[in-house]
C-alpha atoms as a PDB file:
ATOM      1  CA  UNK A   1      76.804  68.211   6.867  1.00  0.00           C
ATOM      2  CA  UNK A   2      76.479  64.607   6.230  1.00  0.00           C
ATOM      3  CA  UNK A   3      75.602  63.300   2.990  1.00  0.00           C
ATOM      4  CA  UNK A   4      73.916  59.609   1.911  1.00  0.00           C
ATOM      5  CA  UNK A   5      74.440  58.446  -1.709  1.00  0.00           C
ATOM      6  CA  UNK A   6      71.290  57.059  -2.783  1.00  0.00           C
ATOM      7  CA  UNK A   7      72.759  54.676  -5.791  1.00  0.00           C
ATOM      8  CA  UNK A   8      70.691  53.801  -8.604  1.00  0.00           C
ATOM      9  CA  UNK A   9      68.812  56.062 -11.239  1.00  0.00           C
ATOM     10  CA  UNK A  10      65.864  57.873 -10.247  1.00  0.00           C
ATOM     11  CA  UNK A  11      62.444  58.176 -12.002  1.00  0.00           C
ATOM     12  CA  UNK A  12      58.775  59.309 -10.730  1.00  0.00           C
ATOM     13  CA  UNK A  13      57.288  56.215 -11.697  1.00  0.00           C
ATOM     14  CA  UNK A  14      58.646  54.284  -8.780  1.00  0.00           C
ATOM     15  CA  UNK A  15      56.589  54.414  -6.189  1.00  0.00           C
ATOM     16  CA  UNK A  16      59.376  52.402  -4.071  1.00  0.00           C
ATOM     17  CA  UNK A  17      62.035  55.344  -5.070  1.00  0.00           C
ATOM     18  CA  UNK A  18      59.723  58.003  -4.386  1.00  0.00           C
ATOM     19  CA  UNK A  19      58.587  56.567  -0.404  1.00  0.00           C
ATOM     20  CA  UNK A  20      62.376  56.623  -0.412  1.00  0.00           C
ATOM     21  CA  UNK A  21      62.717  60.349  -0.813  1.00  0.00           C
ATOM     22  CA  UNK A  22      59.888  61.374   1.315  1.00  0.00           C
ATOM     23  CA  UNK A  23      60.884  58.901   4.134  1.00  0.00           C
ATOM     24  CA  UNK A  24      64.418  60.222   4.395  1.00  0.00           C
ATOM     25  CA  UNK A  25      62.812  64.187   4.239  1.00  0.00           C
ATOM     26  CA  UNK A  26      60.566  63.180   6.908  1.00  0.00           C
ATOM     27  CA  UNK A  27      62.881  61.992   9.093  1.00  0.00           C
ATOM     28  CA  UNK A  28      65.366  65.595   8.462  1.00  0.00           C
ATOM     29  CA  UNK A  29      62.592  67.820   8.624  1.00  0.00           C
ATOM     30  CA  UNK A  30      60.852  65.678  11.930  1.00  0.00           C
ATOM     31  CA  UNK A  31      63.900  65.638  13.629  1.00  0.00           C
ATOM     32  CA  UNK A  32      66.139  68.140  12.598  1.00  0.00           C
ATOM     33  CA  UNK A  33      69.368  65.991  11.847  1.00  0.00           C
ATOM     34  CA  UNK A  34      71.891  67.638   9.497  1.00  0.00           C
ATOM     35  CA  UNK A  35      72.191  65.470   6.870  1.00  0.00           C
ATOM     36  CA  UNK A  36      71.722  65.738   3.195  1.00  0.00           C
ATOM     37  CA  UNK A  37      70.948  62.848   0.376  1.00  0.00           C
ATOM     38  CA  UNK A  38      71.517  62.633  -3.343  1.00  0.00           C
ATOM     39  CA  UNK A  39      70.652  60.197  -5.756  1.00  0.00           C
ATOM     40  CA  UNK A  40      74.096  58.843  -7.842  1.00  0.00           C
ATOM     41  CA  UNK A  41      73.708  56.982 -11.051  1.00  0.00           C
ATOM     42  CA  UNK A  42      75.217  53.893 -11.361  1.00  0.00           C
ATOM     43  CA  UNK A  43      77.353  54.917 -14.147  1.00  0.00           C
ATOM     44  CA  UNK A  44      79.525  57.298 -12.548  1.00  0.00           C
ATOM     45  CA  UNK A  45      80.293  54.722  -9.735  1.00  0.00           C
ATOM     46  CA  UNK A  46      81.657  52.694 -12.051  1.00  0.00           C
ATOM     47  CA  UNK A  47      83.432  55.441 -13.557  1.00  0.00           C
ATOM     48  CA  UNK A  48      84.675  57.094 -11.098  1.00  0.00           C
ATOM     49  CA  UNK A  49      84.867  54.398  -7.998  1.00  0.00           C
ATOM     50  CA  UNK A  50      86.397  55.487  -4.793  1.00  0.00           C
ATOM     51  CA  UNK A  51      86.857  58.682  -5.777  1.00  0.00           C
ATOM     52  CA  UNK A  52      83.389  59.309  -5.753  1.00  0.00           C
ATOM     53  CA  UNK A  53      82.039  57.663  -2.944  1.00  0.00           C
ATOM     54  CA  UNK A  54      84.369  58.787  -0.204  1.00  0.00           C
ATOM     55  CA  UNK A  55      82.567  61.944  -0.111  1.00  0.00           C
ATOM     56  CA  UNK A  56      79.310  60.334   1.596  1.00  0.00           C
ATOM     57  CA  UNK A  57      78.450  58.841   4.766  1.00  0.00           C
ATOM     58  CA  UNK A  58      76.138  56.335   3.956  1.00  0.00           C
ATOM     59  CA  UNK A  59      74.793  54.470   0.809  1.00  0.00           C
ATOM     60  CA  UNK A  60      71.214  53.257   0.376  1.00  0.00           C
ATOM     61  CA  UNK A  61      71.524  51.267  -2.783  1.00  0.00           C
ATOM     62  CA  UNK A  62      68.237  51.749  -4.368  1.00  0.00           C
ATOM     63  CA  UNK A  63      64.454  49.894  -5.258  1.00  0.00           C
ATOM     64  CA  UNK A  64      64.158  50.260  -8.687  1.00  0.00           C
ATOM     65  CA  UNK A  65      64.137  48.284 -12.149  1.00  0.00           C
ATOM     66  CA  UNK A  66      67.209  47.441 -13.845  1.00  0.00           C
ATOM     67  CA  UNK A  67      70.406  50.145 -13.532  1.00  0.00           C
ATOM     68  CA  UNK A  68      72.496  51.749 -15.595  1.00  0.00           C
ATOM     69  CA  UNK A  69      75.459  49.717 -14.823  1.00  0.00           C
ATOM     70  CA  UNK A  70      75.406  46.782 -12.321  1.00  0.00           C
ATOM     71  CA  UNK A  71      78.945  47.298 -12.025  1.00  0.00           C
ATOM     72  CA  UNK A  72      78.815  50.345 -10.656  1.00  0.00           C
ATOM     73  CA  UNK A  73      75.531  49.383  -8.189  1.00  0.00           C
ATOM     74  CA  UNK A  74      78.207  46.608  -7.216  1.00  0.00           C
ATOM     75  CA  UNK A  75      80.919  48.557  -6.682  1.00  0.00           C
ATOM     76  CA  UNK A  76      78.930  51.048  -4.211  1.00  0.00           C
ATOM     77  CA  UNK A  77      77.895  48.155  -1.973  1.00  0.00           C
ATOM     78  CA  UNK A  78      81.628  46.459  -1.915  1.00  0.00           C
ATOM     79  CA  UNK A  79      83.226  49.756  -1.253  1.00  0.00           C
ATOM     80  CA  UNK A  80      80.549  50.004   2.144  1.00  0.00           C
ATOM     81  CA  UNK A  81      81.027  46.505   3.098  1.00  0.00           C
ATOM     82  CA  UNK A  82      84.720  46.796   3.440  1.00  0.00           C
ATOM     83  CA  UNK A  83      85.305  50.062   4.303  1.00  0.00           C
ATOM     84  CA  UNK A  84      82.800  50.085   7.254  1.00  0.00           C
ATOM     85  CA  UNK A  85      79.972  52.313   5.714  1.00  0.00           C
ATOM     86  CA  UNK A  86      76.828  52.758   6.745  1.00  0.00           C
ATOM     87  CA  UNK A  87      74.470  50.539   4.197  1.00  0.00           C
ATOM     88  CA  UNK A  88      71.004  50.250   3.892  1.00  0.00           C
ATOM     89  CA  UNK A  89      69.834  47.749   0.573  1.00  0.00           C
ATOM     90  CA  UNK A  90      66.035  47.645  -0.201  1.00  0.00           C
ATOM     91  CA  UNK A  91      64.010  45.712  -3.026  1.00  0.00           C
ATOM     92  CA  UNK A  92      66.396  45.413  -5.785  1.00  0.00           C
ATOM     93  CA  UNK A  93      69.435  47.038  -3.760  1.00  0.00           C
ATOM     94  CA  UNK A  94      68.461  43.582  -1.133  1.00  0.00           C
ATOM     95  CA  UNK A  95      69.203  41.463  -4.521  1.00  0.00           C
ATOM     96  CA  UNK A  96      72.563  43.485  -5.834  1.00  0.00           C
ATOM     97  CA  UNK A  97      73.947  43.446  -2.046  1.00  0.00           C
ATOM     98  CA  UNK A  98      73.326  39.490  -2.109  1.00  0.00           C
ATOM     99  CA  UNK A  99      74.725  39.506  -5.292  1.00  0.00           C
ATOM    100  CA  UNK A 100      78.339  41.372  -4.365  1.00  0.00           C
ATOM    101  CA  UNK A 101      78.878  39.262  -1.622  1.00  0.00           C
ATOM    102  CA  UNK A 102      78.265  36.092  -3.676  1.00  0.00           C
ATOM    103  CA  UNK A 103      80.883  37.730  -5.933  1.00  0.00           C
ATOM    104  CA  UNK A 104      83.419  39.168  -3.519  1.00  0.00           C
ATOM    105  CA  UNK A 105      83.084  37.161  -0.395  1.00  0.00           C
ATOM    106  CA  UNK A 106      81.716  33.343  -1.007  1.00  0.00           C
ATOM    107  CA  UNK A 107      83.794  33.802  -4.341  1.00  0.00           C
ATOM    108  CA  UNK A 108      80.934  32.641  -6.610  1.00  0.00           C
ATOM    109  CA  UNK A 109      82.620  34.918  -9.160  1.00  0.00           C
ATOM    110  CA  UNK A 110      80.295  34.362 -11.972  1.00  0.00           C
ATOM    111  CA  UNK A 111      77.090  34.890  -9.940  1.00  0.00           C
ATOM    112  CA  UNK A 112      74.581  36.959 -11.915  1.00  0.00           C
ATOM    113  CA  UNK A 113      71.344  38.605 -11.887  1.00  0.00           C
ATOM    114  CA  UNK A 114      68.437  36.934 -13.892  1.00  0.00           C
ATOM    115  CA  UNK A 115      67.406  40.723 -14.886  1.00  0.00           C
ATOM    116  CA  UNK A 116      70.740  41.646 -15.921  1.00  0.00           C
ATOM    117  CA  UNK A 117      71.719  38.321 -17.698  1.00  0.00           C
ATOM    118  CA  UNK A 118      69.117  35.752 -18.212  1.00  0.00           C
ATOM    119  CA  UNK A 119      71.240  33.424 -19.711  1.00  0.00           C
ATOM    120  CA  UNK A 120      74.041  33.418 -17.549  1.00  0.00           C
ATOM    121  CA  UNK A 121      75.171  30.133 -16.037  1.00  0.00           C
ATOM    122  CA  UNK A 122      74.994  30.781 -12.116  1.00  0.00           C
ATOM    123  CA  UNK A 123      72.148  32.767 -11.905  1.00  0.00           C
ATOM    124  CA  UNK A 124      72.143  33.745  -7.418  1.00  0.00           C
ATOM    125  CA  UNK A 125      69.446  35.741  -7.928  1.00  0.00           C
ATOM    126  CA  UNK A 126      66.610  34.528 -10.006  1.00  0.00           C
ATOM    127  CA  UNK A 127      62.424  35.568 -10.762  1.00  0.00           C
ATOM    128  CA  UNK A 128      60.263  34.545  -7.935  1.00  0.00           C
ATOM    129  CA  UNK A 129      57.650  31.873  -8.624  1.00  0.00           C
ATOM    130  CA  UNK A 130      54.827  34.332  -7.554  1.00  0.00           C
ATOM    131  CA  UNK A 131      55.730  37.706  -7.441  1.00  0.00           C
ATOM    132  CA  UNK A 132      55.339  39.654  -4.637  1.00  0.00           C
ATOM    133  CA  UNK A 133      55.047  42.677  -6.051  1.00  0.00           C
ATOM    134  CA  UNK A 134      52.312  44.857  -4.119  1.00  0.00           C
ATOM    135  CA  UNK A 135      52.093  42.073  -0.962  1.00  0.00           C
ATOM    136  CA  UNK A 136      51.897  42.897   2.372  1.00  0.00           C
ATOM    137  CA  UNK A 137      53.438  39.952   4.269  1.00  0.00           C
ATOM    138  CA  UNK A 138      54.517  38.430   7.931  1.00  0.00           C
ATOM    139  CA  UNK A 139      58.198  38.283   8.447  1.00  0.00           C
ATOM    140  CA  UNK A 140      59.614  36.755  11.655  1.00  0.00           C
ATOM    141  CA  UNK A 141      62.447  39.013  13.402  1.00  0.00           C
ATOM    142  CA  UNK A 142      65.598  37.355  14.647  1.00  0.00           C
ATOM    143  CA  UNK A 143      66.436  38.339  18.302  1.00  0.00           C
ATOM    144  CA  UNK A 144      69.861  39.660  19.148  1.00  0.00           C
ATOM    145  CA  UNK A 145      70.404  41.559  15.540  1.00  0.00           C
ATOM    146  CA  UNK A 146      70.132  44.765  14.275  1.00  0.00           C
ATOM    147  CA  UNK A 147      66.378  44.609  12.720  1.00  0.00           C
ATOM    148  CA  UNK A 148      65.349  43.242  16.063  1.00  0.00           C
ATOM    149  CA  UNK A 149      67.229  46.529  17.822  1.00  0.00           C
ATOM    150  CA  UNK A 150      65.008  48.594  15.312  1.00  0.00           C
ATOM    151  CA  UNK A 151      61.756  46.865  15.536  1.00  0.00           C
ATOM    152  CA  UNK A 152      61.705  45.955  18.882  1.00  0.00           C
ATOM    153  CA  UNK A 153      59.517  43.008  18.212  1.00  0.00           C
ATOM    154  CA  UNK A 154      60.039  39.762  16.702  1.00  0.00           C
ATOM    155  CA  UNK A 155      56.468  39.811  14.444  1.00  0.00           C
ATOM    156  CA  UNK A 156      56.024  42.298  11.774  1.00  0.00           C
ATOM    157  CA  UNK A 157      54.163  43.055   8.316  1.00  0.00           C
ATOM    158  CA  UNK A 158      55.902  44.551   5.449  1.00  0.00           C
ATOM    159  CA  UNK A 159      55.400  45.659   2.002  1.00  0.00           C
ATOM    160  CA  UNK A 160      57.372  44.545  -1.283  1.00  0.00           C
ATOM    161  CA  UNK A 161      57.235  46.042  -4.790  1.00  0.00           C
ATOM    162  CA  UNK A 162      59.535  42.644  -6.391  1.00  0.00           C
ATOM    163  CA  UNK A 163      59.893  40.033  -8.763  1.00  0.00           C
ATOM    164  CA  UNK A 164      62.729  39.414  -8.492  1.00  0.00           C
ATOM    165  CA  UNK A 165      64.684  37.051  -5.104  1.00  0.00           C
ATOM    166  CA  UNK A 166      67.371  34.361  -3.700  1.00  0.00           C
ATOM    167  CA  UNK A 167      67.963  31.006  -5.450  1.00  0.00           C
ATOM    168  CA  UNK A 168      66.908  28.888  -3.546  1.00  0.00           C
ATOM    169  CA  UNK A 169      69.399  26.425  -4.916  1.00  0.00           C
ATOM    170  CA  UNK A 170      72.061  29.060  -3.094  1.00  0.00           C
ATOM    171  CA  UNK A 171      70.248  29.250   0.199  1.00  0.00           C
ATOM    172  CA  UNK A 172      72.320  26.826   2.078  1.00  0.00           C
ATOM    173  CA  UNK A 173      75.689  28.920   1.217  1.00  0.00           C
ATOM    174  CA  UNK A 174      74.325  31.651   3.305  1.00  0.00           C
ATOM    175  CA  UNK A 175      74.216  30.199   6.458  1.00  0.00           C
ATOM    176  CA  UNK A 176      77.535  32.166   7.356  1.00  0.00           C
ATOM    177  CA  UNK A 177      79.100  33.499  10.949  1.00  0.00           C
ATOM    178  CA  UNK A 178      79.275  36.767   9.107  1.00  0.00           C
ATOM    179  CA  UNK A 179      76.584  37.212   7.669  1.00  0.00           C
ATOM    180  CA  UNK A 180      73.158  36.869   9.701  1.00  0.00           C
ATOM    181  CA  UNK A 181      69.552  36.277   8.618  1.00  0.00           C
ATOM    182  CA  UNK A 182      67.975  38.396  10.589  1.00  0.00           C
ATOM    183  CA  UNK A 183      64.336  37.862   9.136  1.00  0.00           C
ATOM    184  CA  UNK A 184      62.098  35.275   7.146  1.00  0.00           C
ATOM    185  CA  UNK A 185      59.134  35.278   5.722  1.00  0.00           C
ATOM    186  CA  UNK A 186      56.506  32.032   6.557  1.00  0.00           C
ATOM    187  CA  UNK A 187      58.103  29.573   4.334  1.00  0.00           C
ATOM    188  CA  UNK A 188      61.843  30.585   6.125  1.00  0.00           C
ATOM    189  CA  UNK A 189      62.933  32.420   3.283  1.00  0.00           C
ATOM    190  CA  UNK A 190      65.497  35.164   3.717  1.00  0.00           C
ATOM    191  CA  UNK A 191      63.834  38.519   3.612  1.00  0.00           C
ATOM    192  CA  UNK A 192      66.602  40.599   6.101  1.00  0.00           C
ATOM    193  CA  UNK A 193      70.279  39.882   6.193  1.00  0.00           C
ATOM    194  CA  UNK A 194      72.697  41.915   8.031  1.00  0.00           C
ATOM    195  CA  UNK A 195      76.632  41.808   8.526  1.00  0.00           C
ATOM    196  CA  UNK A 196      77.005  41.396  12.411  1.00  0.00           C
ATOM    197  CA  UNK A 197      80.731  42.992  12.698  1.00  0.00           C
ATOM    198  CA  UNK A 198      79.420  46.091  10.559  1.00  0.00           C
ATOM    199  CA  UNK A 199      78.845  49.773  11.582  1.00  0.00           C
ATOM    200  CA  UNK A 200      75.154  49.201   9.621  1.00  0.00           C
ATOM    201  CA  UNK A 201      75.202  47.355   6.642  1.00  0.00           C
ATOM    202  CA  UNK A 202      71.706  45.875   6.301  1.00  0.00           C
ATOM    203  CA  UNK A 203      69.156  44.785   3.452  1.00  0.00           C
ATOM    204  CA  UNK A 204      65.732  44.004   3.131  1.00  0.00           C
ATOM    205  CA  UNK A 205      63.602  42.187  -0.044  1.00  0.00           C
ATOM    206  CA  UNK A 206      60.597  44.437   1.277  1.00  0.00           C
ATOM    207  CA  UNK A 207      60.223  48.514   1.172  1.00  0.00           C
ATOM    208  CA  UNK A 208      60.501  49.759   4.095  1.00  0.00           C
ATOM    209  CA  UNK A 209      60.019  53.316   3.513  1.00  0.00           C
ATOM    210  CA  UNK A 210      56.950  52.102   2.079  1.00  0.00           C
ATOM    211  CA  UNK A 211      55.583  52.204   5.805  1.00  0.00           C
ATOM    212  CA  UNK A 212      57.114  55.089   6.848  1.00  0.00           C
ATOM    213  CA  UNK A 213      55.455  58.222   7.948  1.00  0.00           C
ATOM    214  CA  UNK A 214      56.669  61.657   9.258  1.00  0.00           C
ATOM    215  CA  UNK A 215      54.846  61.105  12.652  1.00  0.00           C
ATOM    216  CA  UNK A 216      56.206  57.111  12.385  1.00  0.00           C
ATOM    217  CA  UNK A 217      59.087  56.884  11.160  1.00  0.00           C
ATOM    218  CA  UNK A 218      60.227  53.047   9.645  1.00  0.00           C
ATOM    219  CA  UNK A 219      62.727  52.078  12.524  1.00  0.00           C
ATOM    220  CA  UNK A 220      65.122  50.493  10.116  1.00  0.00           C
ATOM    221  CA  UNK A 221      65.621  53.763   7.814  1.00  0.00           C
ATOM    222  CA  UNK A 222      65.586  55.664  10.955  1.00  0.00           C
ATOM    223  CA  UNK A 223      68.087  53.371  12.659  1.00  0.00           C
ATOM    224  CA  UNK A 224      70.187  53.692   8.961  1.00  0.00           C
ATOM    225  CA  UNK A 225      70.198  57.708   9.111  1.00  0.00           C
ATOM    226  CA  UNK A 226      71.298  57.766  12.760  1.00  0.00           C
ATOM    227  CA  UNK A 227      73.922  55.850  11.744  1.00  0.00           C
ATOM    228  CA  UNK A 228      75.347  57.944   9.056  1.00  0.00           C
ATOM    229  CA  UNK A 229      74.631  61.209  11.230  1.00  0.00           C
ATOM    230  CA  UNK A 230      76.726  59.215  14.344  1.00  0.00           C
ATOM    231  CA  UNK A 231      73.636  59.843  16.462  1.00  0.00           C
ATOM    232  CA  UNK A 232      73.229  57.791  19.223  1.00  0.00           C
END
């Protein structure tokens, strides 16, 4: 049976983490794949690295406040990114996935997280003027990418549960051959990314599994678990 490694630390008072569970059981019990999915703290990433996450077959690094250790959130998304894992990033896990490959592939090796270090120096990921914590908004669908595959439509309305977003002042740096912006928001800001060459290795500011139902499943999550289950 397959497994997904849900990384972050899980409490009942996310509303984000719990639509997470119950989107991924709807989809298993709807469907019938053979796949099972754990939550991982961030902690014993870090501690135990590679050793640990070869075991799974897909990581959804988590919605959620601040982790345990952002090394270890970090970790999890570099080891998928280069070893060809499945990947799914929502909310927060959009921000930490932006944040590794500022690290580990534009080399911005100081590049920090205002919730994790407020006062560091090159903050990539920084509070959003307005939040948009519990806004439903328009986001405009690249053709010829992944999310578009999913969606099947270029127009769509998600949810977000954030604060928290891009620097605007790093924007520009993104506009990379291997990495693709697959979806914006009204005022072109980057709300999906993807990594064209990947298996599945996608992240979105907004919660998907917010909007996803047993009977309608969110295409993107459902796109992510066929993925890890190598189901056509």
């Amino acid at each position: 049976m397959k497994t997904i490694a849900i990384v972050g630390e899980f409490t009942e008072d996310s509303k984000s983490q719990v639509f997470l569970n119950q989107a991924l059981s709807d989809i298993k019990k709807r469907y019938g794949y053979d796949f099972g999915f754990e939550w991982v703290n961030t902690a014993k990433v870090e501690a135990k690295k590679e050793n640990l996450l070869k075991n799974y077959s897909g990581i959804w690094s988590a919605p959620g406040g601040k982790f345990n250790s952002l090394e270890g959130a970090l970790l999890a998304i570099r080891y998928a990114r280069e070893n060809n894992i499945p990947h799914l990033g929502t909310c927060g896990g959009f921000q930490l996935t932006i944040l590794e490959f500022a690290r580990n592939v534009l080399g911005i090796k100081d590049a920090q997280h205002e919730e994790y270090d407020p006062n560091a120096s090159t903050l990539f990921i920084t509070k959003l003027a307005c939040s948009l914590a519990g806004q439903r908004l328009k986001i405009t669908v690249k053709k010829d990418t992944r999310a578009f595959a999913s969606y099947n439509k270029t127009e769509v309305e998600e949810d977000y549960y954030c604060s928290f977003g891009i620097n605007p002042a790093f924007r520009e740096q993104l506009n990379r051959p291997d990495l693709i912006i697959s979806g914006v928001d009204t005022d072109n800001e980057i709300r999906i990314f993807e990594l064209p060459k990947h298996k599945f290795f996608m992240a979105t500011l907004f919660v998907p599994q917010a909007n996803s139902t047993f009977d309608q499943p969110h295409p993107i999550v459902l796109e992510f678990v066929k993925t890890c289950c190598k189901i056509p």
